[in-house]
Protein backbone atom coordinates (compact mmCIF):
# COMPACT_ATOMS: atom_id res chain seq x y z
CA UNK A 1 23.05 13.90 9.53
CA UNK A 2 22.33 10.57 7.86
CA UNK A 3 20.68 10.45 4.75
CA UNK A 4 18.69 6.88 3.47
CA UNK A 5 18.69 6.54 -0.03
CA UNK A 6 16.60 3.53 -1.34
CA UNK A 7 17.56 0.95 -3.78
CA UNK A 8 14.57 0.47 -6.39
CA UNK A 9 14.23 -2.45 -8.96
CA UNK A 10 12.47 -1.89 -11.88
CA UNK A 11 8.62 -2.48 -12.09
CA UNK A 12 6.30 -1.02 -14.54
CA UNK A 13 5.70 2.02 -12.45
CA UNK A 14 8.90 2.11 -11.22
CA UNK A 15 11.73 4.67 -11.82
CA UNK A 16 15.06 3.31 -11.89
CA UNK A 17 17.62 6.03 -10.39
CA UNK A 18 20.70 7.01 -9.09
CA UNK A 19 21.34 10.00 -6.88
CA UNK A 20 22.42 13.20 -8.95
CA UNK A 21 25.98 13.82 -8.15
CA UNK A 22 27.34 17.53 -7.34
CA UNK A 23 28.24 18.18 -10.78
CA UNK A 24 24.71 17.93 -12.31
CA UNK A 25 23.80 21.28 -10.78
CA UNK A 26 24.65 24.80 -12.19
CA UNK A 27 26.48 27.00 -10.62
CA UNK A 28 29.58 26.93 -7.34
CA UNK A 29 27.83 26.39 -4.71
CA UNK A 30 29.03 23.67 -2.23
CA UNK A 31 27.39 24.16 0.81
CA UNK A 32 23.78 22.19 0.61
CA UNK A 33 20.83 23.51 1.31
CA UNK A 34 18.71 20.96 3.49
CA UNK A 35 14.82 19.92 3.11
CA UNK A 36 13.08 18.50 6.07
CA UNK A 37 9.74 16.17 5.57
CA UNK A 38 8.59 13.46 8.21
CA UNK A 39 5.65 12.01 7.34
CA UNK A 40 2.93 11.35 4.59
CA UNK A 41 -0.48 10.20 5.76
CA UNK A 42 -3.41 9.40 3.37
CA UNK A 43 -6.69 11.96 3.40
CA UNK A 44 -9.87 10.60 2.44
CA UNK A 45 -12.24 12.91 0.12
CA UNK A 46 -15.51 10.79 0.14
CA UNK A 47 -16.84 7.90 2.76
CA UNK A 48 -16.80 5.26 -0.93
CA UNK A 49 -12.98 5.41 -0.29
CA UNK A 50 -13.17 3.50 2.98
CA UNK A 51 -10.40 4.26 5.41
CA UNK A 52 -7.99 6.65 5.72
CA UNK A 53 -4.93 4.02 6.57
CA UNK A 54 -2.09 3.95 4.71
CA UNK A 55 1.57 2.98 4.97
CA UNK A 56 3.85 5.85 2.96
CA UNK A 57 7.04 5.08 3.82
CA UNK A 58 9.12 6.94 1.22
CA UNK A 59 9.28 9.86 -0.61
CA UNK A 60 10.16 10.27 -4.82
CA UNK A 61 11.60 14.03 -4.54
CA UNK A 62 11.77 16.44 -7.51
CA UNK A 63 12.78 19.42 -7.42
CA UNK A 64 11.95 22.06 -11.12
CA UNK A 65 10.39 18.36 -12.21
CA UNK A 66 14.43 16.86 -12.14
CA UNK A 67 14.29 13.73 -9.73
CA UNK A 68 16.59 14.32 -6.70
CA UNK A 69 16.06 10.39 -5.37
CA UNK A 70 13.90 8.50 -3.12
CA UNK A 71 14.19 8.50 0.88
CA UNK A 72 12.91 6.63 3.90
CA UNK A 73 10.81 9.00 6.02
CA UNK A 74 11.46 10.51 8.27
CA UNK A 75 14.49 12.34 5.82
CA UNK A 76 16.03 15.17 5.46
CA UNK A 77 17.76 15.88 2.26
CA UNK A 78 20.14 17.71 0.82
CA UNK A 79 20.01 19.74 -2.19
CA UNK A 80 22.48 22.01 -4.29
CA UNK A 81 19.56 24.47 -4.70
CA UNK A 82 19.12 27.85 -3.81
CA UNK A 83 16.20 30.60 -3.85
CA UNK A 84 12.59 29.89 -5.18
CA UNK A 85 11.93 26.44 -6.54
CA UNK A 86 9.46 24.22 -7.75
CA UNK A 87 8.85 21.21 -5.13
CA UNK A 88 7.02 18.08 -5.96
CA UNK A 89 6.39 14.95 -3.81
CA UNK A 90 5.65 11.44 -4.88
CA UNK A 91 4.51 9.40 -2.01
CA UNK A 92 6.44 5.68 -1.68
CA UNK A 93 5.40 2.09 -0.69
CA UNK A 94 6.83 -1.22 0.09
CA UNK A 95 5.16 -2.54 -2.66
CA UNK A 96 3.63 -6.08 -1.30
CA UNK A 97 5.02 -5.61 1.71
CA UNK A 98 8.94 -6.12 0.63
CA UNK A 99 11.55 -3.77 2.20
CA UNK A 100 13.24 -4.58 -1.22
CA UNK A 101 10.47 -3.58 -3.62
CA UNK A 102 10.43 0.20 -3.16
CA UNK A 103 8.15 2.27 -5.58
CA UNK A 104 6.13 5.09 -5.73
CA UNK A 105 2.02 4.69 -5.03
CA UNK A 106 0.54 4.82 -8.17
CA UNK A 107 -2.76 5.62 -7.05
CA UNK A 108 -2.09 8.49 -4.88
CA UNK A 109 -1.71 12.40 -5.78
CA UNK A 110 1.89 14.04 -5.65
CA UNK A 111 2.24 16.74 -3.57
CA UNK A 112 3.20 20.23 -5.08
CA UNK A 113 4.43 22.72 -3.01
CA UNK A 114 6.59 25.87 -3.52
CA UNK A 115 10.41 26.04 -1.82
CA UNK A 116 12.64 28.65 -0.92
CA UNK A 117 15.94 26.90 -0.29
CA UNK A 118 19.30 28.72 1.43
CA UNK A 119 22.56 27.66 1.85
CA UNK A 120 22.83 25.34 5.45
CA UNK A 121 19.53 25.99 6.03
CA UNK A 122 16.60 23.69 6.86
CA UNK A 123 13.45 24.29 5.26
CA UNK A 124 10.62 22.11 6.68
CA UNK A 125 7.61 21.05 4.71
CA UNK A 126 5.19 22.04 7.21
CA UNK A 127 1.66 20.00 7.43
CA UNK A 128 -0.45 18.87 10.53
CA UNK A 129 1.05 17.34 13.85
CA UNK A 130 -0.60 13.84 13.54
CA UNK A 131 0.71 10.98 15.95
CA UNK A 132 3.51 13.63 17.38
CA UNK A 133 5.09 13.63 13.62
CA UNK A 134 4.73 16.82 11.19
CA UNK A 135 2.55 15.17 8.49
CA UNK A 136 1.80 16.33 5.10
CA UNK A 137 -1.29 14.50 2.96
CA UNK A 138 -2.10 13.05 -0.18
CA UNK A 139 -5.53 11.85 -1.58
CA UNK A 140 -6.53 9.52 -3.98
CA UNK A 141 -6.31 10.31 -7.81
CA UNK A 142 -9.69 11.14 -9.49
CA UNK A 143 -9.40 8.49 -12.13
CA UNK A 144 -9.65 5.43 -9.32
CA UNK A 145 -11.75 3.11 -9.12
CA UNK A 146 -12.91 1.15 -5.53
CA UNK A 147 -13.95 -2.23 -6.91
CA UNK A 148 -14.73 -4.08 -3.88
CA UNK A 149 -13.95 -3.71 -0.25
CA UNK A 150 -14.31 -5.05 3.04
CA UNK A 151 -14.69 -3.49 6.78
CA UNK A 152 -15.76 -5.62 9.23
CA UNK A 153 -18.47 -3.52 10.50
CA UNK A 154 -21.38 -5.61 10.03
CA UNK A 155 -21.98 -9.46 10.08
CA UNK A 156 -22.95 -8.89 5.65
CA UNK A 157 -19.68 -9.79 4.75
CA UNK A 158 -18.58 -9.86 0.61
CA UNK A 159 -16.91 -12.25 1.77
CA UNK A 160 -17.63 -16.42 1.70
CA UNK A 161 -15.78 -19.37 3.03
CA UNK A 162 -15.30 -22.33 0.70
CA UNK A 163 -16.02 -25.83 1.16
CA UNK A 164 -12.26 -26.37 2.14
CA UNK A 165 -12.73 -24.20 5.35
CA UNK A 166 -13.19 -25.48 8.47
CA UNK A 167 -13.58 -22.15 9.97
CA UNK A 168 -15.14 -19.36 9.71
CA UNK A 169 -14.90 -15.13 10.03
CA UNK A 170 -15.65 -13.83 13.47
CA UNK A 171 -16.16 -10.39 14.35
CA UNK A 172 -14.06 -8.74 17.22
CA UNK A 173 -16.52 -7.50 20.01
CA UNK A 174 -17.32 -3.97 20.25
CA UNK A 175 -13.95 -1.97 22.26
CA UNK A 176 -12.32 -5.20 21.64
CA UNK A 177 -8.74 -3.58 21.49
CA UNK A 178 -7.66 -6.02 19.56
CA UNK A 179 -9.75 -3.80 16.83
CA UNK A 180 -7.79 -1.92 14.14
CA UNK A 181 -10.51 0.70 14.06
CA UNK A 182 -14.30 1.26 13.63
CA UNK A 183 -16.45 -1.22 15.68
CA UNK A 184 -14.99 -4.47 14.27
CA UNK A 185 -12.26 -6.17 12.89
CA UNK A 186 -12.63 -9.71 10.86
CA UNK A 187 -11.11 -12.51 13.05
CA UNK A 188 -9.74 -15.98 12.09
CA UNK A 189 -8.86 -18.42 14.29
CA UNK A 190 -6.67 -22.05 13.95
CA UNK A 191 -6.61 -24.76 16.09
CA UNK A 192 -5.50 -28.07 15.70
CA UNK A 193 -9.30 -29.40 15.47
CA UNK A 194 -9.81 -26.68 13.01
CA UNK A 195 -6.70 -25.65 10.78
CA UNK A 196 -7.80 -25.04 7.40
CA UNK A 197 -8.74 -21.89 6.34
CA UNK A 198 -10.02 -20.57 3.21
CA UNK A 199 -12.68 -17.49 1.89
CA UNK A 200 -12.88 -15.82 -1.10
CA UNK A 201 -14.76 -12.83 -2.27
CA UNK A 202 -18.41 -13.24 -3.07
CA UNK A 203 -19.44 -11.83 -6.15
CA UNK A 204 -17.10 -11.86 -9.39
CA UNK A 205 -15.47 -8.44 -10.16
CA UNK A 206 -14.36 -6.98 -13.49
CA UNK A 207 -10.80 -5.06 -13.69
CA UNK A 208 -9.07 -3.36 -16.16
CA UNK A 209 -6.17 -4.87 -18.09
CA UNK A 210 -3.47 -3.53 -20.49
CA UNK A 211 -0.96 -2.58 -17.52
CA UNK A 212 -3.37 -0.25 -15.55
CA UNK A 213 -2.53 -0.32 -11.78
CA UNK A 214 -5.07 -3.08 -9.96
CA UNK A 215 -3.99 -3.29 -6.40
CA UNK A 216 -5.21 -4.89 -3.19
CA UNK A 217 -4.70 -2.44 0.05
CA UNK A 218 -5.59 -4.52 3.76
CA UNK A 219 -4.54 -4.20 7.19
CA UNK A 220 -3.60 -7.60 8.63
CA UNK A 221 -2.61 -8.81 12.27
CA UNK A 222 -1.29 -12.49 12.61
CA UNK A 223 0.04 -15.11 14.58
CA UNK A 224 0.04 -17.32 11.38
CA UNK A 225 0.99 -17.87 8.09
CA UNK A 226 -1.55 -16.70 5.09
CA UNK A 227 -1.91 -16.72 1.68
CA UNK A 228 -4.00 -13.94 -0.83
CA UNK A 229 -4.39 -14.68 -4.50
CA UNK A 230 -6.57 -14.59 -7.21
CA UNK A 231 -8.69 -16.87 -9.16
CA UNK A 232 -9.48 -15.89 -12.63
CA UNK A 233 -12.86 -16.26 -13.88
CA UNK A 234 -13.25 -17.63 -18.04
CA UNK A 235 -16.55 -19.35 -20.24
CA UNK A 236 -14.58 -22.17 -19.25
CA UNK A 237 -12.00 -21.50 -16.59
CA UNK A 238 -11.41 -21.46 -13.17
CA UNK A 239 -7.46 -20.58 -12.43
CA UNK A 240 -6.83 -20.28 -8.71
CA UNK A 241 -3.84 -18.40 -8.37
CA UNK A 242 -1.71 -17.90 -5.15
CA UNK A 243 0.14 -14.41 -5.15
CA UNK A 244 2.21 -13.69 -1.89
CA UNK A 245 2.27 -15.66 1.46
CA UNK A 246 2.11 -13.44 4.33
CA UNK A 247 4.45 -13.82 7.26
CA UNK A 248 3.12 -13.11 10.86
CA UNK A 249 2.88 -9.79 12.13
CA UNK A 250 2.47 -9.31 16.02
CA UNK A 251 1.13 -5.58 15.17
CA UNK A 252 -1.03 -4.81 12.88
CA UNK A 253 0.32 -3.72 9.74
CA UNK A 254 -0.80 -2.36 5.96
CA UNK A 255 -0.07 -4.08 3.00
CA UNK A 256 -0.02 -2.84 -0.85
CA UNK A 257 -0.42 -6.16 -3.04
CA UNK A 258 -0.01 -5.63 -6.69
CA UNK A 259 -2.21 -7.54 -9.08
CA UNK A 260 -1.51 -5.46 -12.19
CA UNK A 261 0.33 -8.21 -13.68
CA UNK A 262 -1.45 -11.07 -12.91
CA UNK A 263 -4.82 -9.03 -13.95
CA UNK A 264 -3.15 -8.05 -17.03
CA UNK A 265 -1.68 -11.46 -18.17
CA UNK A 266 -5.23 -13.09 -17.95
CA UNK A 267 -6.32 -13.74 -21.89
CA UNK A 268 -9.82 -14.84 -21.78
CA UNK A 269 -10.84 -13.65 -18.45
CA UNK A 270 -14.27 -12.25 -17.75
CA UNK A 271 -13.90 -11.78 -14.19
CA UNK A 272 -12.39 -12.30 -11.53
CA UNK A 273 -12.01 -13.56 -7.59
CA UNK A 274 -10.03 -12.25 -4.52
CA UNK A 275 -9.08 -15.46 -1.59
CA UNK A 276 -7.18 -15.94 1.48
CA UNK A 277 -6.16 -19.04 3.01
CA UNK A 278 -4.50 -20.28 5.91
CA UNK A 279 -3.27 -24.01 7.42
CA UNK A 280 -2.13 -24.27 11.20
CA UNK A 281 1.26 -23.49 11.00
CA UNK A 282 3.64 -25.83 12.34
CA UNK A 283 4.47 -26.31 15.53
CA UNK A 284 1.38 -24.27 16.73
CA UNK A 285 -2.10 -24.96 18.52
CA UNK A 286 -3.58 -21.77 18.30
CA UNK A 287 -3.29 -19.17 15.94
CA UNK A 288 -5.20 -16.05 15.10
CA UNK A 289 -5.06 -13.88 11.99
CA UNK A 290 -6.75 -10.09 12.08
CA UNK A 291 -8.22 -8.03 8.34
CA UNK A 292 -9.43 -5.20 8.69
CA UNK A 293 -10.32 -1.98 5.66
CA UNK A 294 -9.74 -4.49 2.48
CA UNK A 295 -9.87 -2.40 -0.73
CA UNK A 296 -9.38 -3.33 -4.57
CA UNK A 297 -8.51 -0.50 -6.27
CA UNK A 298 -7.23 0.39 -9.54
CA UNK A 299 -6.80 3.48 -11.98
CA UNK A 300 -8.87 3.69 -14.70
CA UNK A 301 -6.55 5.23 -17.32
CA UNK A 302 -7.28 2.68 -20.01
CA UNK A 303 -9.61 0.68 -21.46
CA UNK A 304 -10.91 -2.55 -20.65
C-alpha cells in the first residue's frame, strides 16, 4: 500500500512537518489502523463566488487536533489510532502551480468529521461519487472577500487590452468544446503578424495588506507561454510587476497564484492592477491561450 507524503517549504501559511514516528503515540499497539479519502472538490454557497472549480490536491490530516502529515490524494493513511476520534481535514494546493510548493488553501473551510478507527481496518471518509471518485467538499470561509472576477460569459469584459497589444480577447462560440464551462471561455490567439499580447484589469482594486491571504484563482489552457502580475497603483506610482510565467498546458488546468506578498510589501499603494501578457513563443506560428472563472480573492482577517 504506498503512502505519498509531501515535502512542504515554509511560507507564511505554511506548516513545516515531519511525519510522527511510532513512538509519539500512547499505548502498544503496532498494527495501523488505515483511513481512506480520495478526493476534495470545492462547493459553492452563493452565485457571487463564481465557479465551483478547484484543484485540491492534498490533504493536511489531524487527528484529536495533532497533525498526522500531508498526502497526495487519492491516500490512504495510516494511523496508530484506535476507537472514537476527532478527524479534521485541511484541504491542499500546489500553491502557484509548483509541484514543489505544497500548502494548505487558506481560504477554504477544514473539514470536521468524527472517526472510529480499528486495528487493519479501512475506514473511508464517505462523501458524493463525483467524476467516478468518492468526494468529500469544502466551501469558502465566511470572512472572504471576491474582489474582482472574470467569466467569459458576456462580451462586458473587466478586462482591457493595452496599447502594447496587438490582439485582442475573443470569445469561444457557444458548444465550442474547447469551452471550460458555461457558454464561453476568453480566447487569445498569436500569430506571427500578431504576437504581442497584453490586458490588464479595468478598474483599480483595493486589497488588504499586513500578511492577509490575497490570491488569484484561474483556469488556463495554452499552447504558449504567459505571464500574470501586478501593477501597483501610488499618488505617484505606477510599478508593473511580473509574478509567475506560465508554461503551456495542453488541458486545461487551475492555478492558485499568491499575491499576499507582493500586496503586502507595497508601502504607498492605493490600489492596485491585475495583467497578463504573452509574446509568440519561439519557434511557433500559431498559438492559442484559454482563461476561463478568474477570481481575486482574499480573507479579510485584518485591517487595511
Amino acid at each position: 500500500m504506498s503512502i505519498k507524503v509531501l515535502n512542504i517549504l515554509c511560507l507564511p501559511f505554511l506548516l513545516l512537518f515531519t511525519l510522527s514516528s511510532c513512538d509519539d503515540f500512547e499505548g502498544d499497539q503496532n498494527i495501523p489502523a488505515y483511513l481512506k479519502i480520495d478526493s476534495i472538490a470545492l462547493k459553492i454557497e452563493s452565485p457571487s463566488q463564481g465557479s465551483a472549480s478547484s484543484k485540491i490536491t492534498d490533504a493536511w490530516i489531524y487527528v484529536d487536533e495533532q497533525l498526522i502529515g500531508a498526502f497526495e490524494l487519492p491516500a490512504t493513511v495510516p494511523l496508530l489510532y484506535t476507537g472514537k476520534h476527532r478527524l479534521t481535514i485541511i484541504p491542499g494546493i500546489r500553491m502557484d502551480g509548483m509541484v514543489q510548493l505544497r500548502a494548505y488553501y487558506p481560504l477554504y473551510n477544514q473539514i470536521n468529521r468524527e472517526i472510529i478507527l480499528a486495528p487493519d481496518s479501512v475506514t473511508v471518509i464517505k462523501g458524493d461519487i463525483f467524476n467516478g471518485k468518492n468526494t468529500i467538499y469544502t466551501t469558502y470561509k465566511d470572512l472572504v472577500q471576491f474582489a474582482w472576477s472574470e467569466n467569459f460569459e458576456d462580451a462586458n469584459l473587466a478586462l482591457d487590452t493595452t496599447k502594447k497589444s496587438n490582439v485582442d480577447f475573443q470569445l469561444t462560440a457557444e458548444n465550442d468544446p474547447s469551452t471550460f464551462e458555461g457558454l464561453h471561455s476568453g480566447k487569445i490567439t498569436l500569430t506571427l503578424s500578431d504576437s504581442i499580447f497584453e490586458a490588464m484589469t479595468s478598474e483599480a482594486i483595493s486589497l488588504p495588506r499586513n500578511g492577509s491571504p490575497v490570491f488569484l484563482e484561474m483556469n488556463y489552457r495554452c499552447s504558449n507561454t504567459f505571464t500574470f502580475g501586478i501593477i501597483a497603483l501610488g499618488i505617484d506610482q505606477y510599478i508593473q510587476s511580473p509574478i509567475l510565467d506560465i508554461n503551456p498546458s495542453p488541458n486545461w488546468n487551475k492555478i492558485y497564484i499568491n499575491l499576499t506578498p507582493n500586496v503586502s510589501s507595497s508601502d504607498d499603494v492605493l490600489k492596485f492592477k491585475l495583467f497578463w501578457g504573452a509574446m509568440l513563443d519561439s519557434g511557433k506560428e500559431q498559438t492559442e491561450i484559454y482563461f476561463d472563472n478568474m477570481k481575486l480573492v482574499y480573507l479579510n482577517n485584518q485591517s487595511k
